[in-house]
C-alpha atoms as a PDB file:
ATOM      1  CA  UNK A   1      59.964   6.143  12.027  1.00  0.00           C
ATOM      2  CA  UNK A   2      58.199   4.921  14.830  1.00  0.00           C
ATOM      3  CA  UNK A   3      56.115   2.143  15.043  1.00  0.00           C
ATOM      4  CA  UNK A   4      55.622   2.665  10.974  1.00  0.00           C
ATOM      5  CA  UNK A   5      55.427  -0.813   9.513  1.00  0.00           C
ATOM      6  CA  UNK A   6      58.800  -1.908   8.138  1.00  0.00           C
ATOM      7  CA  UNK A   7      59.726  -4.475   5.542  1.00  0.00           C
ATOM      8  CA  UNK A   8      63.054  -6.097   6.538  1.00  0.00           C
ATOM      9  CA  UNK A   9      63.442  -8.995   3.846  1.00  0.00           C
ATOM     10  CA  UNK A  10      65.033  -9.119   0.783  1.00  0.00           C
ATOM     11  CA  UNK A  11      63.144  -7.095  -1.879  1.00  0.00           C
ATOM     12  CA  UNK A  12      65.352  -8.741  -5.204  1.00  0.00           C
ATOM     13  CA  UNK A  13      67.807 -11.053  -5.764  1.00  0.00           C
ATOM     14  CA  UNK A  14      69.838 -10.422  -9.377  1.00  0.00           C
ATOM     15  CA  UNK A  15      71.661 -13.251 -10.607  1.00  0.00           C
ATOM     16  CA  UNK A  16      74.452 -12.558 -13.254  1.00  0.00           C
ATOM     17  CA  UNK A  17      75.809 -15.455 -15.815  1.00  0.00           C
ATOM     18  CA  UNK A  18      78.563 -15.157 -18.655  1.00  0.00           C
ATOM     19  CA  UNK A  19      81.415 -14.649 -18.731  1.00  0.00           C
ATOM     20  CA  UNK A  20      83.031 -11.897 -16.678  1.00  0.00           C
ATOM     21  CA  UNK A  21      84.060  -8.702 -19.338  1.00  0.00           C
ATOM     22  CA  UNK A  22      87.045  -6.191 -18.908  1.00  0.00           C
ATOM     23  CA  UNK A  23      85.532  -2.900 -18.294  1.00  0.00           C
ATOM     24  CA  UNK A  24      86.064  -0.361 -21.299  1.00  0.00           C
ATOM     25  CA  UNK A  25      84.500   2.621 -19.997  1.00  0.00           C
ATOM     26  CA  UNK A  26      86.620   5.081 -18.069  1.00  0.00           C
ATOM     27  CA  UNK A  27      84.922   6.923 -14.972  1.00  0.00           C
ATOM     28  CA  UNK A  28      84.765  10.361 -14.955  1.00  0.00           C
ATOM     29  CA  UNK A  29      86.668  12.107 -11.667  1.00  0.00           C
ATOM     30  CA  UNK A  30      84.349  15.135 -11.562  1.00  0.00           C
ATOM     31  CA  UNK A  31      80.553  15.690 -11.877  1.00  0.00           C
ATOM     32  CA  UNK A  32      79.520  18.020 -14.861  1.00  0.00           C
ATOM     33  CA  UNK A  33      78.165  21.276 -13.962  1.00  0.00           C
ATOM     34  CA  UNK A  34      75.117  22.113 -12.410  1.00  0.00           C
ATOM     35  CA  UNK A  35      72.156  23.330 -14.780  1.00  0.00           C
ATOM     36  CA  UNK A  36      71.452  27.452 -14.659  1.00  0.00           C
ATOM     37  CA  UNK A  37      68.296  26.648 -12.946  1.00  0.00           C
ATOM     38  CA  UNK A  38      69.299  24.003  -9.868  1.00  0.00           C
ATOM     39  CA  UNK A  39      71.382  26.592  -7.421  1.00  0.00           C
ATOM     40  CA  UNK A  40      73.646  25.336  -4.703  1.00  0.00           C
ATOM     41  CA  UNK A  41      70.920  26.544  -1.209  1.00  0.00           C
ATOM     42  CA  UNK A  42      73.798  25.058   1.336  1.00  0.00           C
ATOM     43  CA  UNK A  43      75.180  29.193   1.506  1.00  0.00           C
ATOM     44  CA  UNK A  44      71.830  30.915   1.201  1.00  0.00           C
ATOM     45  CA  UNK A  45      71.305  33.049   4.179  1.00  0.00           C
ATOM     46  CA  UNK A  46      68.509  32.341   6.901  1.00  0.00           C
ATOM     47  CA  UNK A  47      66.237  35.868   5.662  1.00  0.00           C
ATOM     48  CA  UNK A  48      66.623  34.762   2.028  1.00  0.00           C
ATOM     49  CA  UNK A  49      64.406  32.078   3.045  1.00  0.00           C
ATOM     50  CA  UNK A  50      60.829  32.621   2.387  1.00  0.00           C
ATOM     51  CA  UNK A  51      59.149  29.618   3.304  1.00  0.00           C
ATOM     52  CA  UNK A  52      59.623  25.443   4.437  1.00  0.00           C
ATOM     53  CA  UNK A  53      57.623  22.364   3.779  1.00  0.00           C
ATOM     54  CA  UNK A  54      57.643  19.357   5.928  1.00  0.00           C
ATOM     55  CA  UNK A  55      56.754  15.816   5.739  1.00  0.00           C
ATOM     56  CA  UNK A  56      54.844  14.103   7.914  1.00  0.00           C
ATOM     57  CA  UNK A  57      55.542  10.204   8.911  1.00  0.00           C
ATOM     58  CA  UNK A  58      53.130   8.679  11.560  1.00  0.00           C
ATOM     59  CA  UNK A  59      52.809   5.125  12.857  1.00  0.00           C
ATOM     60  CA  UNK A  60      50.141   4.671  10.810  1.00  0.00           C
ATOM     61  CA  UNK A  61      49.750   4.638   6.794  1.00  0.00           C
ATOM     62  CA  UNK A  62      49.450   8.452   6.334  1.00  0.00           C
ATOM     63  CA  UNK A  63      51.502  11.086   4.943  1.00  0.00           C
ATOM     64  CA  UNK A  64      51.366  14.585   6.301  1.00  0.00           C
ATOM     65  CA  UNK A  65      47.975  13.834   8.181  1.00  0.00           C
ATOM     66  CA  UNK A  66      46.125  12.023   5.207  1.00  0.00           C
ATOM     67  CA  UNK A  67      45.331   8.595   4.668  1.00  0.00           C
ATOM     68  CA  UNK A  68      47.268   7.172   1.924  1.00  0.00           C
ATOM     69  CA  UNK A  69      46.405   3.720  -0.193  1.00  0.00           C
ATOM     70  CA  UNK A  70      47.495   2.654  -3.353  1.00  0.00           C
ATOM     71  CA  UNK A  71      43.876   3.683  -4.761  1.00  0.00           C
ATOM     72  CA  UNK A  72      44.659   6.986  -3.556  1.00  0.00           C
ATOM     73  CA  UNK A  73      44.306   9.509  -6.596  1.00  0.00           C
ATOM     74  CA  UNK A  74      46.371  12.191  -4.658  1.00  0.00           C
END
């Protein structure tokens, strides 16, 4: 990243009280299927590819070459 500013702290602290539950939910050992319209790209061959789209990180606060605040509307 650069010299992008960084924030190294802590960002949250949860605290948990009770008292401690046996877990009755099972986890599955398999994810479900992927939906018809998501397709697995890692196969697709390099001339089935018809175009890219990069992002941008500078030292500064923009994002692919514009300025970016929280008032940004963008």
């Amino acid at each position: 990243m650069g010299d992008h500013p960084m924030y190294y702290g802590d960002l949250l602290t949860i605290r948990v009280s009770g008292t401690a539950q046996t877990p009755q939910a099972t986890f599955p050992i398999s994810l479900p299927p992927r939906p018809s319209f998501e397709q697995d790209l890692r196969k697709i061959e390099e001339s089935e590819i018809g175009s890219r789209f990069a992002v941008e990180v500078t030292a500064t606060d923009t994002l692919n070459r514009e300025d970016f605040s929280e008032n940004s509307i963008r």
